[in-house]
N, C-alpha and C. Protein backbone atom coordinates (compact mmCIF):
# COMPACT_ATOMS: atom_id res chain seq x y z
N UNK A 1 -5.72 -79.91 11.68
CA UNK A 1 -6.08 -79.08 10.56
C UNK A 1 -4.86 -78.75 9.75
N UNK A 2 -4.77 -78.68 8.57
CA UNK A 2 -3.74 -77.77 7.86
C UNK A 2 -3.89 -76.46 7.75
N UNK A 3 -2.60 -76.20 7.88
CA UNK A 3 -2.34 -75.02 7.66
C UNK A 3 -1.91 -74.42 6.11
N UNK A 4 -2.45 -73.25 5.65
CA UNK A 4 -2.21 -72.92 4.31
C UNK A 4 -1.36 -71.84 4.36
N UNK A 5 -0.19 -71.75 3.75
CA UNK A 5 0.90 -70.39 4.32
C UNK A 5 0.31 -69.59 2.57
N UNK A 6 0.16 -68.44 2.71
CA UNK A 6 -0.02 -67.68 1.33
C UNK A 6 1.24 -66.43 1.12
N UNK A 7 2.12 -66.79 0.10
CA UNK A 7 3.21 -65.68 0.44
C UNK A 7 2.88 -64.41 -0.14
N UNK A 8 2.03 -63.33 0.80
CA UNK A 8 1.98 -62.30 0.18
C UNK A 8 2.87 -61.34 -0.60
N UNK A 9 1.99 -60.85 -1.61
CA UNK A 9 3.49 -59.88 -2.48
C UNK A 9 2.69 -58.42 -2.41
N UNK A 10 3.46 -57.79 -1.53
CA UNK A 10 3.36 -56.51 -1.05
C UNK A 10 4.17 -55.83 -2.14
N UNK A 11 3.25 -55.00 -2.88
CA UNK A 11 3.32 -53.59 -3.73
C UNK A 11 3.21 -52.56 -3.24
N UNK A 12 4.34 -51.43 -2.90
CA UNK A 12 4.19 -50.29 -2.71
C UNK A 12 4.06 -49.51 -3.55
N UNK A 13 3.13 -48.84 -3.78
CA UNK A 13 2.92 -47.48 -4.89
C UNK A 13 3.15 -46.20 -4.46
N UNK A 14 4.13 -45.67 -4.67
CA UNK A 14 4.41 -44.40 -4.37
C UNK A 14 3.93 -43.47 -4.86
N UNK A 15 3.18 -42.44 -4.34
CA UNK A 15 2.32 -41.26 -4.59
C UNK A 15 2.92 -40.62 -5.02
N UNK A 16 3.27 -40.24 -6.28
CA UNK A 16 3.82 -38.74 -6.86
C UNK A 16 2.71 -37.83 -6.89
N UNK A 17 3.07 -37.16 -6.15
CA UNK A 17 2.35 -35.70 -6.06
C UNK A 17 3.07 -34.36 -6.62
N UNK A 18 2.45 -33.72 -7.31
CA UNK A 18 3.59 -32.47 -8.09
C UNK A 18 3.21 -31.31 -6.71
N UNK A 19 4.03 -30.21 -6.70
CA UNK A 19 4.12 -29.55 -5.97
C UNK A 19 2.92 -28.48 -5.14
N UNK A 20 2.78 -27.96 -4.41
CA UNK A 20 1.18 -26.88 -4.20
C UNK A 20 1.32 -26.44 -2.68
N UNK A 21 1.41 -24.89 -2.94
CA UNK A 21 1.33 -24.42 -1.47
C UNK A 21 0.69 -24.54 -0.64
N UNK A 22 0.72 -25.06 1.07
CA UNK A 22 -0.15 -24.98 1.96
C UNK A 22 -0.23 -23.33 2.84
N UNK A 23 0.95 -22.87 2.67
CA UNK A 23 1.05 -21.83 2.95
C UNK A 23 1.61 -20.44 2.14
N UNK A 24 0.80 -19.72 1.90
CA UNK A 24 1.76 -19.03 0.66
C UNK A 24 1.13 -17.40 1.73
N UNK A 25 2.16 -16.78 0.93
CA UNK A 25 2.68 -15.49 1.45
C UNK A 25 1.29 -14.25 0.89
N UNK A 26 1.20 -13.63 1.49
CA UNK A 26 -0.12 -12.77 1.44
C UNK A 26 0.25 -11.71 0.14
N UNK A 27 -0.77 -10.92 -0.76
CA UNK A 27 -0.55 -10.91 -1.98
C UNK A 27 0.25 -9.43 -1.51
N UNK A 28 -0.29 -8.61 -0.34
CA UNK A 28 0.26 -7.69 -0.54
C UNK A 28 0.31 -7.18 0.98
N UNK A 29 1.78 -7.08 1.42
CA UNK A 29 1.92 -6.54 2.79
C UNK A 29 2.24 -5.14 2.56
N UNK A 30 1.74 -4.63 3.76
CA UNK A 30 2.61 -2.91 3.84
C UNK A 30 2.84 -2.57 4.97
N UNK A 31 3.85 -2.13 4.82
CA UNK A 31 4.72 -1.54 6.39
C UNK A 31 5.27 -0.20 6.22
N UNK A 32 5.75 0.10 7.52
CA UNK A 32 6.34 1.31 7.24
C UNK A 32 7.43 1.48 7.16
N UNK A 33 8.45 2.86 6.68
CA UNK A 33 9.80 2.60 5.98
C UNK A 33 10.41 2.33 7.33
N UNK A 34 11.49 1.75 6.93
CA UNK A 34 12.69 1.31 7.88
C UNK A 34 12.20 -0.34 8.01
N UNK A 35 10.92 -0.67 8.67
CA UNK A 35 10.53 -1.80 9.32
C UNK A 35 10.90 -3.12 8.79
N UNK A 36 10.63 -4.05 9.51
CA UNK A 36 11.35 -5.55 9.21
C UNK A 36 10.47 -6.31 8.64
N UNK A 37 10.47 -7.87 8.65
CA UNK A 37 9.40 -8.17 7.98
C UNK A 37 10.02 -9.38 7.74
N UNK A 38 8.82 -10.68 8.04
CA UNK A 38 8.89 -12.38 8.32
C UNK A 38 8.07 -12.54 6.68
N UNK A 39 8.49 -13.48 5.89
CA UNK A 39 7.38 -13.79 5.15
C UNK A 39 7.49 -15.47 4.52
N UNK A 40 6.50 -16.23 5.03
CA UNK A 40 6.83 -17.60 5.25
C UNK A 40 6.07 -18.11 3.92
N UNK A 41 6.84 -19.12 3.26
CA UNK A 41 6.32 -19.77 2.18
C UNK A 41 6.59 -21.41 2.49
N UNK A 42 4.86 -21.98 2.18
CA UNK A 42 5.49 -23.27 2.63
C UNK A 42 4.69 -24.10 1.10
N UNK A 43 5.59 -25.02 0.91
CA UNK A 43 4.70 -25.82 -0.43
C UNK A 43 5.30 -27.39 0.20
N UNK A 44 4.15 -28.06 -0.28
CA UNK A 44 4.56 -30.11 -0.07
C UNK A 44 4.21 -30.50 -1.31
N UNK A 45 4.80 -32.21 -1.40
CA UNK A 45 4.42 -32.61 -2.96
C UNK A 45 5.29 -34.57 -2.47
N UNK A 46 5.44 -34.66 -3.11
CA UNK A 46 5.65 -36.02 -2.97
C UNK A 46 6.99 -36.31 -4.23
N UNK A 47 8.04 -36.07 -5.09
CA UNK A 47 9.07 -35.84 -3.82
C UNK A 47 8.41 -34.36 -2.99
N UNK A 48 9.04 -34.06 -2.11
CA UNK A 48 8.86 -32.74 -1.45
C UNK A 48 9.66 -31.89 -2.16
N UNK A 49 8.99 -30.39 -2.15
CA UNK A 49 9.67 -29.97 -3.34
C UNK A 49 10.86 -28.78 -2.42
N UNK A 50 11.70 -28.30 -2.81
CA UNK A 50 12.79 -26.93 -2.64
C UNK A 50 12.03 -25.66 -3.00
N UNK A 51 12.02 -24.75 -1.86
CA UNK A 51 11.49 -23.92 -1.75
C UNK A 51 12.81 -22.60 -2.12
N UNK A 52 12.66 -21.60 -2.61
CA UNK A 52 13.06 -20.39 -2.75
C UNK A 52 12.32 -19.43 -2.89
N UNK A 53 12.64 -17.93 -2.83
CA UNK A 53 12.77 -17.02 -3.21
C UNK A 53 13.91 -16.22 -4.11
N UNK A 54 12.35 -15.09 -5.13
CA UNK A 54 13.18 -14.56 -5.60
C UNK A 54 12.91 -13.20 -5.51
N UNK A 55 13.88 -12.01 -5.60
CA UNK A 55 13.36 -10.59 -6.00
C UNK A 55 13.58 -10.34 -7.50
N UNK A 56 12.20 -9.88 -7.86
CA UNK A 56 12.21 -9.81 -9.62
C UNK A 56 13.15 -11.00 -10.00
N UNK A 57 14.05 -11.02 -10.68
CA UNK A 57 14.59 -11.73 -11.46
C UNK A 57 15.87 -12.80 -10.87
N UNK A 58 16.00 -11.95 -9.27
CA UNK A 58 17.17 -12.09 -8.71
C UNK A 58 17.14 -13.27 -8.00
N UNK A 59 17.77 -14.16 -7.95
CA UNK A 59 17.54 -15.42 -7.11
C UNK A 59 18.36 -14.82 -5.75
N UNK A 60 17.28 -14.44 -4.03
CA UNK A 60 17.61 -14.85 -2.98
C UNK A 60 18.67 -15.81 -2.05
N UNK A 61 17.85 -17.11 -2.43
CA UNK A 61 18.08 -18.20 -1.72
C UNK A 61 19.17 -18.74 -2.77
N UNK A 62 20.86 -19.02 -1.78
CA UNK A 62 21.64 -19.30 -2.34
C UNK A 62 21.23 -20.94 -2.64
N UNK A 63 21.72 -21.46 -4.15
CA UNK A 63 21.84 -22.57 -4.91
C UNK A 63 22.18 -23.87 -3.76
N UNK A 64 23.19 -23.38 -3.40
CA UNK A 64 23.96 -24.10 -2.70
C UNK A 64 22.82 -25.17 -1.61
N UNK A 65 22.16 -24.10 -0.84
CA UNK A 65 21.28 -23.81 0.43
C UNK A 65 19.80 -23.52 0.32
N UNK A 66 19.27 -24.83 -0.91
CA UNK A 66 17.76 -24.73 -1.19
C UNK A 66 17.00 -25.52 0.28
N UNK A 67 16.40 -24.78 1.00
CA UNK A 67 15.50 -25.56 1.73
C UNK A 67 14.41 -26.53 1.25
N UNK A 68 14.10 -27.81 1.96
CA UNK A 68 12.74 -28.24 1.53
C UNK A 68 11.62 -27.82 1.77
N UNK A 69 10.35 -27.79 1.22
CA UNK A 69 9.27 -27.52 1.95
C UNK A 69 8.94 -25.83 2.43
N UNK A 70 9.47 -24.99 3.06
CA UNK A 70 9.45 -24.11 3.76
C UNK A 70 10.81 -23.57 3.90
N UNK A 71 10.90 -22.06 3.64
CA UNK A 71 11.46 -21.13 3.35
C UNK A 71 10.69 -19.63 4.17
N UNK A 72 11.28 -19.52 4.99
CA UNK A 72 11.22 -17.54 5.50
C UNK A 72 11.91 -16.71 4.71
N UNK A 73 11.31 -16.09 4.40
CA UNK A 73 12.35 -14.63 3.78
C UNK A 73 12.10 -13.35 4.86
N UNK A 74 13.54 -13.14 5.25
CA UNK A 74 13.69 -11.79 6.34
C UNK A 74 14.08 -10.67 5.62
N UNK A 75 13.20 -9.90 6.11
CA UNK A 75 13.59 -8.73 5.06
C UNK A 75 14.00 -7.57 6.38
N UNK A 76 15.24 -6.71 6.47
CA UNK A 76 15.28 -5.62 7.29
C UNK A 76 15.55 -4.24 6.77
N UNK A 77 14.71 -3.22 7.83
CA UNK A 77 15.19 -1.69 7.10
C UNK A 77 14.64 -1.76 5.66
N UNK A 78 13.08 -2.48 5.57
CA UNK A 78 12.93 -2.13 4.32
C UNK A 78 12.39 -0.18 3.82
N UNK A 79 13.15 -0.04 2.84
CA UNK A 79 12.95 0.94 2.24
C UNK A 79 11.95 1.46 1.10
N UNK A 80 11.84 0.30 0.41
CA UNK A 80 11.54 0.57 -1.38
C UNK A 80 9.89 -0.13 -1.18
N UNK A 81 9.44 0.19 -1.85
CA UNK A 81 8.15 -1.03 -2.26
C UNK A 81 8.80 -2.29 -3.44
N UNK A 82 8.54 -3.46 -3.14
CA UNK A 82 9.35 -4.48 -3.67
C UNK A 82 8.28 -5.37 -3.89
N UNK A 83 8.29 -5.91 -5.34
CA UNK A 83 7.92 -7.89 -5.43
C UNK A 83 8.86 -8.79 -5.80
N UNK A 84 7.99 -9.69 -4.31
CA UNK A 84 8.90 -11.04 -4.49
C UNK A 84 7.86 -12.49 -5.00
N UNK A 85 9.10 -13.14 -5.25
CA UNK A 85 8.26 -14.16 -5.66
C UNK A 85 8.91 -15.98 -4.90
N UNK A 86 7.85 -16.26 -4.09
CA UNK A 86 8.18 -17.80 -4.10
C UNK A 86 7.98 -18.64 -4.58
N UNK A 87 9.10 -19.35 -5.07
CA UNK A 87 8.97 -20.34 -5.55
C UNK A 87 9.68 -22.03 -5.49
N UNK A 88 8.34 -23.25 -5.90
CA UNK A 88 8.40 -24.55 -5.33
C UNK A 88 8.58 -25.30 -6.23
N UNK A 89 9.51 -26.25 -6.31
CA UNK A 89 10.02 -26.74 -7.46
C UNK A 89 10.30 -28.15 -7.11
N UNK A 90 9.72 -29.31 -7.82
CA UNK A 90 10.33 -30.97 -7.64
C UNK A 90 10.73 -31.24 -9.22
N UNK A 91 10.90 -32.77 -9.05
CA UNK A 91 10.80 -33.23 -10.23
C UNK A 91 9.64 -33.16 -11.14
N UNK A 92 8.68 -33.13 -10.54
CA UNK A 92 7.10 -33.09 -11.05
C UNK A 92 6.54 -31.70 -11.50
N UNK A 93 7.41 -30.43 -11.41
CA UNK A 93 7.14 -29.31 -12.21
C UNK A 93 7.01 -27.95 -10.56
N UNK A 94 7.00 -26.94 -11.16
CA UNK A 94 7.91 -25.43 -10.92
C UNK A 94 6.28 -24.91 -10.25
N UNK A 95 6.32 -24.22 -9.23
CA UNK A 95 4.91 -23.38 -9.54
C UNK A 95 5.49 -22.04 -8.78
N UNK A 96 5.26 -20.62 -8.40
CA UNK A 96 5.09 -19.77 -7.80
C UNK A 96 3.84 -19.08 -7.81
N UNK A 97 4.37 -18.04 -6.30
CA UNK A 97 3.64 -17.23 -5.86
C UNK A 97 3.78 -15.76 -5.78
N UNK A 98 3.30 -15.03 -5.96
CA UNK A 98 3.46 -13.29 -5.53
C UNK A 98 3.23 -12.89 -4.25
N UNK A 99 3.86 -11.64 -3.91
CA UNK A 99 3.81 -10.95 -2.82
C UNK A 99 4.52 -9.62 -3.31
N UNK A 100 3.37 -8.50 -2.92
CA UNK A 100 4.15 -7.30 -3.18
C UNK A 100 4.38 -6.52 -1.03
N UNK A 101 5.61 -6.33 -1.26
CA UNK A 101 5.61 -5.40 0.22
C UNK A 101 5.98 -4.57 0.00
N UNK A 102 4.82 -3.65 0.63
CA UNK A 102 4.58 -1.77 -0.16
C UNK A 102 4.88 -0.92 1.40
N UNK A 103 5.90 -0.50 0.71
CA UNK A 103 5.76 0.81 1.83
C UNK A 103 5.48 2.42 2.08
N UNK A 104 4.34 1.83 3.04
CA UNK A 104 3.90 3.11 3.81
C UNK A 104 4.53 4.80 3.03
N UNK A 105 3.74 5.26 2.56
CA UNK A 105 4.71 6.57 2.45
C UNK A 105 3.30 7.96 2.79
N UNK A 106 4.00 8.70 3.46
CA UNK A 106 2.78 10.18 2.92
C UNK A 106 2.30 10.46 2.16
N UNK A 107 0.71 11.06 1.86
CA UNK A 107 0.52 11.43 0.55
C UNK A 107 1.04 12.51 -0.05
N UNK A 108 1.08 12.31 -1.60
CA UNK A 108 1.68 13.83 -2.02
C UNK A 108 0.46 15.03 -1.91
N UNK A 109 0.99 15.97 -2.50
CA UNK A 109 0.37 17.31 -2.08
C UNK A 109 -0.76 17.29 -3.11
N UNK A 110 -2.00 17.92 -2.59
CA UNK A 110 -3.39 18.01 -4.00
C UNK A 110 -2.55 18.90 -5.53
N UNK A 111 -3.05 18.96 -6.09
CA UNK A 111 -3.04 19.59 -7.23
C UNK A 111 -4.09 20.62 -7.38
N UNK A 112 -4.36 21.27 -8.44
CA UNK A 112 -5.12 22.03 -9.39
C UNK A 112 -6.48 22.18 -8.05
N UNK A 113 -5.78 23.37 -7.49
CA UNK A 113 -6.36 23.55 -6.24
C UNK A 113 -7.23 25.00 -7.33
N UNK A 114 -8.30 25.12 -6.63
CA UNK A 114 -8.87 26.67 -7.40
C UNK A 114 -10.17 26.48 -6.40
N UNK A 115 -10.40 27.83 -6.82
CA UNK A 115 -11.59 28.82 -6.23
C UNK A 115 -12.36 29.02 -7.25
N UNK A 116 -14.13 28.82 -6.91
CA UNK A 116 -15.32 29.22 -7.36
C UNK A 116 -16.21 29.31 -6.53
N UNK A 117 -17.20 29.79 -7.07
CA UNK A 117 -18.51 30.10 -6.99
C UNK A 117 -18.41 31.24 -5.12
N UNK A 118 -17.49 32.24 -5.70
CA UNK A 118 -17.55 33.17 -5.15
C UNK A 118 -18.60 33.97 -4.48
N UNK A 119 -18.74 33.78 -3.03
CA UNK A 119 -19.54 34.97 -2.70
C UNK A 119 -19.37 36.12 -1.58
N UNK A 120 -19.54 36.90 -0.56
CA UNK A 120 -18.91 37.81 0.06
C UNK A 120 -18.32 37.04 1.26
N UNK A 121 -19.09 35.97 1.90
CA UNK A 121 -18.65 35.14 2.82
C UNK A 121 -17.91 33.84 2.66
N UNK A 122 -18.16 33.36 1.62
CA UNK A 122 -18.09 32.68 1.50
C UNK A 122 -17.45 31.85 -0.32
N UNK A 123 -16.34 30.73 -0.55
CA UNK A 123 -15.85 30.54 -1.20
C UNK A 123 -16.25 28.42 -1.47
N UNK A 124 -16.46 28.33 -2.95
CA UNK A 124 -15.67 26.75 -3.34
C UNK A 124 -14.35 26.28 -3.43
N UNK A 125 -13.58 25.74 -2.56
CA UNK A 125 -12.69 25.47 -3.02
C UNK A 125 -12.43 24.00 -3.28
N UNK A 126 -12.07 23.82 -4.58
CA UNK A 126 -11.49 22.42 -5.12
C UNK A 126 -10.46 22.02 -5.65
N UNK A 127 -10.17 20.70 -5.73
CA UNK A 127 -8.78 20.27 -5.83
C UNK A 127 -8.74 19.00 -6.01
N UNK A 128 -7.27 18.37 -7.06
CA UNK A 128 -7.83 17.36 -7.78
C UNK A 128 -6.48 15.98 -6.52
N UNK A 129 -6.20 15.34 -6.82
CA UNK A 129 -5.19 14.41 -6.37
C UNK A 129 -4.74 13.40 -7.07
N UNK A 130 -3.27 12.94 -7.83
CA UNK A 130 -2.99 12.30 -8.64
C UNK A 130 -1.79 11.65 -7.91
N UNK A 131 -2.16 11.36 -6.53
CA UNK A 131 -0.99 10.85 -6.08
C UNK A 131 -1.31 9.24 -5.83
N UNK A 132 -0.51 8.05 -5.63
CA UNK A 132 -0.96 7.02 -5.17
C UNK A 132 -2.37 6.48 -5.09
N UNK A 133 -3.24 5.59 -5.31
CA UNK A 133 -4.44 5.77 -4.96
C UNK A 133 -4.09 5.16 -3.56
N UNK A 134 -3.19 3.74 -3.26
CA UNK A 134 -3.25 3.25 -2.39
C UNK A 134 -2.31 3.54 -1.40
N UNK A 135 -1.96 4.97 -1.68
CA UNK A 135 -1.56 6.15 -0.38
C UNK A 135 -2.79 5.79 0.45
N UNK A 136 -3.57 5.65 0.03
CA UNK A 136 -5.03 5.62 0.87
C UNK A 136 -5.21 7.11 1.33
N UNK A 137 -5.48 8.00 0.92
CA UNK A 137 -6.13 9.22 1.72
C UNK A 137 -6.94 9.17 2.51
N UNK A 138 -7.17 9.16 3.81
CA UNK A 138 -8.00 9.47 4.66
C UNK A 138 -9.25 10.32 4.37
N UNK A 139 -9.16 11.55 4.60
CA UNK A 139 -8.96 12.42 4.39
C UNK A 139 -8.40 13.86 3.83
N UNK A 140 -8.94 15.31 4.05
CA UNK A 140 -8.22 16.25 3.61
C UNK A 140 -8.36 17.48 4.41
N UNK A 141 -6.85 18.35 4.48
CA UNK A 141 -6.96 19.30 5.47
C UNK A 141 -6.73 20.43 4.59
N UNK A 142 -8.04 21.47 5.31
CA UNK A 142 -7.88 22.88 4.40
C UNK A 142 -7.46 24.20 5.45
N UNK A 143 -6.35 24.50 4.72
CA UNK A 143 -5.96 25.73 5.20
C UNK A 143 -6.29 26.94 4.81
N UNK A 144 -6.99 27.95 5.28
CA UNK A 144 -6.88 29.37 4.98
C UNK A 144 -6.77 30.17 5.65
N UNK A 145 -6.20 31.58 5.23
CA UNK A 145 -6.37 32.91 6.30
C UNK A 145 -6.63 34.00 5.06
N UNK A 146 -6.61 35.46 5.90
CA UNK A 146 -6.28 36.61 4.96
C UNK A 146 -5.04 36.50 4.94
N UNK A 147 -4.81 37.48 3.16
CA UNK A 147 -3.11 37.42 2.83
C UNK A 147 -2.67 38.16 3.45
N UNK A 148 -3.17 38.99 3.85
CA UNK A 148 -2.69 40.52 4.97
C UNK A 148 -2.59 39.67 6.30
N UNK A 149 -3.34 38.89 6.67
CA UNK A 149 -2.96 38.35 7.90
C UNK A 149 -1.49 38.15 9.09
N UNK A 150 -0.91 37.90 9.97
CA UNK A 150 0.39 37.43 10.19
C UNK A 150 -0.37 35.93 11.14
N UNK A 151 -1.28 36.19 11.37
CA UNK A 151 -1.75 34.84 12.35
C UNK A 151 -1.12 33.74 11.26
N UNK A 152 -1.65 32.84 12.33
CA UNK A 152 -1.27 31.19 11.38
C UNK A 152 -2.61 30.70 10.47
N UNK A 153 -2.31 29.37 9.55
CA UNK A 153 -3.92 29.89 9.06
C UNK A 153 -4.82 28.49 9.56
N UNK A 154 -6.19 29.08 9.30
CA UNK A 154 -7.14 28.25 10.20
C UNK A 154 -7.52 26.82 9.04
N UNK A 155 -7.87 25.70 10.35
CA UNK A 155 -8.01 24.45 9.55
C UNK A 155 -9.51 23.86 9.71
N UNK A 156 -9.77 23.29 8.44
CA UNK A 156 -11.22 22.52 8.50
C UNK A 156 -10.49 21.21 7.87
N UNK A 157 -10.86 20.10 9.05
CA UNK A 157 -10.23 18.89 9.02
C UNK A 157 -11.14 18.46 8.41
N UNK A 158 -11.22 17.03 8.14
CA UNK A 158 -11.94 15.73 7.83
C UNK A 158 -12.99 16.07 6.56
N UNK A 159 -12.36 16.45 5.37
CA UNK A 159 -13.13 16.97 4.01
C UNK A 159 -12.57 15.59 3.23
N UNK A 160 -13.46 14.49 2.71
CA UNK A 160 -13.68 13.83 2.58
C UNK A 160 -14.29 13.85 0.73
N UNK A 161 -14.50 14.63 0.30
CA UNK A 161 -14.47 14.98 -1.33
C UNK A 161 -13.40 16.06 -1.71
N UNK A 162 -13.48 15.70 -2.89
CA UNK A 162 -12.92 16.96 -3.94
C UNK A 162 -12.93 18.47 -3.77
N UNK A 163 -14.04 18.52 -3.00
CA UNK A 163 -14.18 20.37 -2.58
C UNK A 163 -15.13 20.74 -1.44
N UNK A 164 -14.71 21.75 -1.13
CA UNK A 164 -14.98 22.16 0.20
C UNK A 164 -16.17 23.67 -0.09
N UNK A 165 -17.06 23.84 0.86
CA UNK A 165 -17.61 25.18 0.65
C UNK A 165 -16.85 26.00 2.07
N UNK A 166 -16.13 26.93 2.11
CA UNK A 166 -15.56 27.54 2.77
C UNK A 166 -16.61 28.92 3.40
N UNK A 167 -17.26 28.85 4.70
CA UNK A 167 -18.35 29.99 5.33
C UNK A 167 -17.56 30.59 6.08
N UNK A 168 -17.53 31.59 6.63
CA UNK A 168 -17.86 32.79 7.87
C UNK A 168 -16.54 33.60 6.86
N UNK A 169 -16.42 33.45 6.02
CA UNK A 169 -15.66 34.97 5.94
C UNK A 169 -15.60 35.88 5.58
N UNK A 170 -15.04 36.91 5.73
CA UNK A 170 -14.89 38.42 4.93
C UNK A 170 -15.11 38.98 4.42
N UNK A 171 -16.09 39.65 3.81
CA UNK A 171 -16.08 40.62 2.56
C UNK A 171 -15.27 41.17 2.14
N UNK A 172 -14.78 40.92 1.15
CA UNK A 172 -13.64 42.09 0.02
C UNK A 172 -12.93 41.62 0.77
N UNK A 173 -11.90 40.91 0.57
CA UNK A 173 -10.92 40.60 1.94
C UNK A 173 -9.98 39.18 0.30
N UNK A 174 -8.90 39.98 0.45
CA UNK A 174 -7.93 38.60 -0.29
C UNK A 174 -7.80 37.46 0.65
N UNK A 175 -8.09 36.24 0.15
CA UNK A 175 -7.85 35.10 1.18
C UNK A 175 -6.47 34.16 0.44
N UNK A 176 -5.75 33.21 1.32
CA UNK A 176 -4.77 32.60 0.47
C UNK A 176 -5.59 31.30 1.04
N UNK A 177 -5.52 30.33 0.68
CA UNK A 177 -6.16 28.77 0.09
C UNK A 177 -5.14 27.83 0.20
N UNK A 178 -5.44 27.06 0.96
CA UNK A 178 -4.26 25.50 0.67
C UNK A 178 -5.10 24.13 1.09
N UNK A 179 -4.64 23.13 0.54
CA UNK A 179 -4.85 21.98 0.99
C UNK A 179 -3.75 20.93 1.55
N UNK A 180 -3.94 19.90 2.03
CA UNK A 180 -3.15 18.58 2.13
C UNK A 180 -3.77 17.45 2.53
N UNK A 181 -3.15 16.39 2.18
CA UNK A 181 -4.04 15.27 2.51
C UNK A 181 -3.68 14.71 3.46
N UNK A 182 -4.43 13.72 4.40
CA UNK A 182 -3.56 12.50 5.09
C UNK A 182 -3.82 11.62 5.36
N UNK A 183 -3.15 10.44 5.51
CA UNK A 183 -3.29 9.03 5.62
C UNK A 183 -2.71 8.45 7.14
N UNK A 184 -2.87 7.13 6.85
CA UNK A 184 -2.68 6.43 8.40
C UNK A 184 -0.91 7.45 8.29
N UNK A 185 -0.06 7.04 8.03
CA UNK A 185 1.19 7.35 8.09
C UNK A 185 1.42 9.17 8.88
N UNK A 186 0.92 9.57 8.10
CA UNK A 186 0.37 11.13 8.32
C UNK A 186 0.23 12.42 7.38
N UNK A 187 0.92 13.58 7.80
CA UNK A 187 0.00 14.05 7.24
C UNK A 187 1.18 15.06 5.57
N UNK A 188 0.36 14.70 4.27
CA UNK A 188 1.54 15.22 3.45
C UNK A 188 1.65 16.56 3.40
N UNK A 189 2.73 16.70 2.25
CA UNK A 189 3.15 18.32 1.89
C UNK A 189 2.03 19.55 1.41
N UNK A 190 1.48 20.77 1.89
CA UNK A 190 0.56 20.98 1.73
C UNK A 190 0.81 21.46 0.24
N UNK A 191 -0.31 21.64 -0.70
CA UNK A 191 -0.70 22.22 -2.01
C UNK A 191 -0.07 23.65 -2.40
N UNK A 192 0.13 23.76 -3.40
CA UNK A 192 0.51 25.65 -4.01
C UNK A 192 -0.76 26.17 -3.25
N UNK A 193 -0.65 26.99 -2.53
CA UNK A 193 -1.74 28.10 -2.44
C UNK A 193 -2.07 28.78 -3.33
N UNK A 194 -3.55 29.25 -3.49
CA UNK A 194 -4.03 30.02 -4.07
C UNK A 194 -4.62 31.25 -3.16
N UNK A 195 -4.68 32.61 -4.20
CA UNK A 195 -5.82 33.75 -3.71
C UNK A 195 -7.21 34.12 -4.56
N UNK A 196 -7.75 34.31 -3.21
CA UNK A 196 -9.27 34.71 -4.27
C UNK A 196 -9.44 35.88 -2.90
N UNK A 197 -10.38 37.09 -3.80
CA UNK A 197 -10.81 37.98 -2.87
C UNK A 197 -12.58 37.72 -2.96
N UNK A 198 -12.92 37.88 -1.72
CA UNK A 198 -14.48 37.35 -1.57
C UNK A 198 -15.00 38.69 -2.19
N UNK A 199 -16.40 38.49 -2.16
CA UNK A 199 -17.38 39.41 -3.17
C UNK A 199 -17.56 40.98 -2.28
N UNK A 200 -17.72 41.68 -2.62
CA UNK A 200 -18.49 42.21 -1.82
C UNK A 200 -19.67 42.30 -1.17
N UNK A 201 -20.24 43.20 -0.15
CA UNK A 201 -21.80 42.93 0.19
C UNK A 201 -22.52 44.22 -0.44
N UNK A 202 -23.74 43.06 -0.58
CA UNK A 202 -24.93 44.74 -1.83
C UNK A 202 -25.72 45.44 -0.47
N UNK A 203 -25.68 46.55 -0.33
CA UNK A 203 -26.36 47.41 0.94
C UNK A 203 -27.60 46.97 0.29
């Protein structure tokens, strides 16, 4: 039989692929102050692209010392709430990502704390909050006693709206009023107190 030799001509086509994260960094971490913190960015592409970080404007990752592909950013003793941004870069074009890491703080103290709808036992007290929303408040803790009092003053935990109806107390009796809020972290600075004197009783 003959043989037929065919000289194949092998074409390689190389895949340019432009850059795209397989792993990108979560939009928003939170920790608490001091704490450390891993945050891994990984992007592929065909070339493979150089990974960095930046804070705001600041380029991280020294020039010199661009990794491919994958990049950690270690962050220690963070203090501040900060965004960063990673970013993946080839010949084939630039893309990034966000990440804000927020830290943990107490909530601030209520505001425009006041008293209504007065009666001999019993008081409204409300109060507004303009602190953080994503303090996350739990909750809210209300303090009161008499102003004449020396005891410490008594608490109704887990108030969960704007205002509280305050029962069992006093007739004619000055009361002082406080609030505070708290979150996972714990618990914040309490509110200006206020006084209201309850109603009297009609024989």
């Amino acid at each position: 039989g003959t043989e037929y030799s065919y000289s194949a001509q092998l074409y390689v086509r190389v895949r340019r692929v432009p850059p795209h994260f397989t792993i990108r960094p979560e939009l928003k971490h939170e920790v608490k102050n001091g704490a450390d913190l891993n945050i891994t960015c990984v992007a592929v592409g065909s070339p493979m692209p150089f990974v960095k970080w930046r804070e705001g404007v600041k380029d991280l990752t020294p020039d010199s010392d661009v990794p491919i592909g994958k990049n950690v950013l270690l962050l220690t003793n963070i203090r501040e709430t900060t965004n960063y941004t990673c970013v993946a870069a080839s010949k084939l074009g630039i893309i990034e990502t966000h990440t804000v890491v927020k830290v943990q703080a107490l909530p601030r103290a209520p505001t425009n704390v006041r008293v209504s709808d007065v009666q001999p036992t019993s008081v409204r007290l409300s109060w507004s909050y303009d602190g953080d929303v994503a303090s996350d408040v739990q909750y809210y803790v209300i303090q009161y006693k008499p102003k004449a009092a020396t005891w410490n003053f008594k608490e109704i935990s887990g108030a969960i709206t704007n205002f509280y109806d305050i029962r069992g107390l006093s007739p004619y009796t000055e009361y002082e009023f406080g609030v505070l809020a708290v979150n996972n972290v714990g618990r914040g600075p309490k509110s200006t107190t206020v006084l209201a004197t309850t109603g009297e009783t009609s024989d």
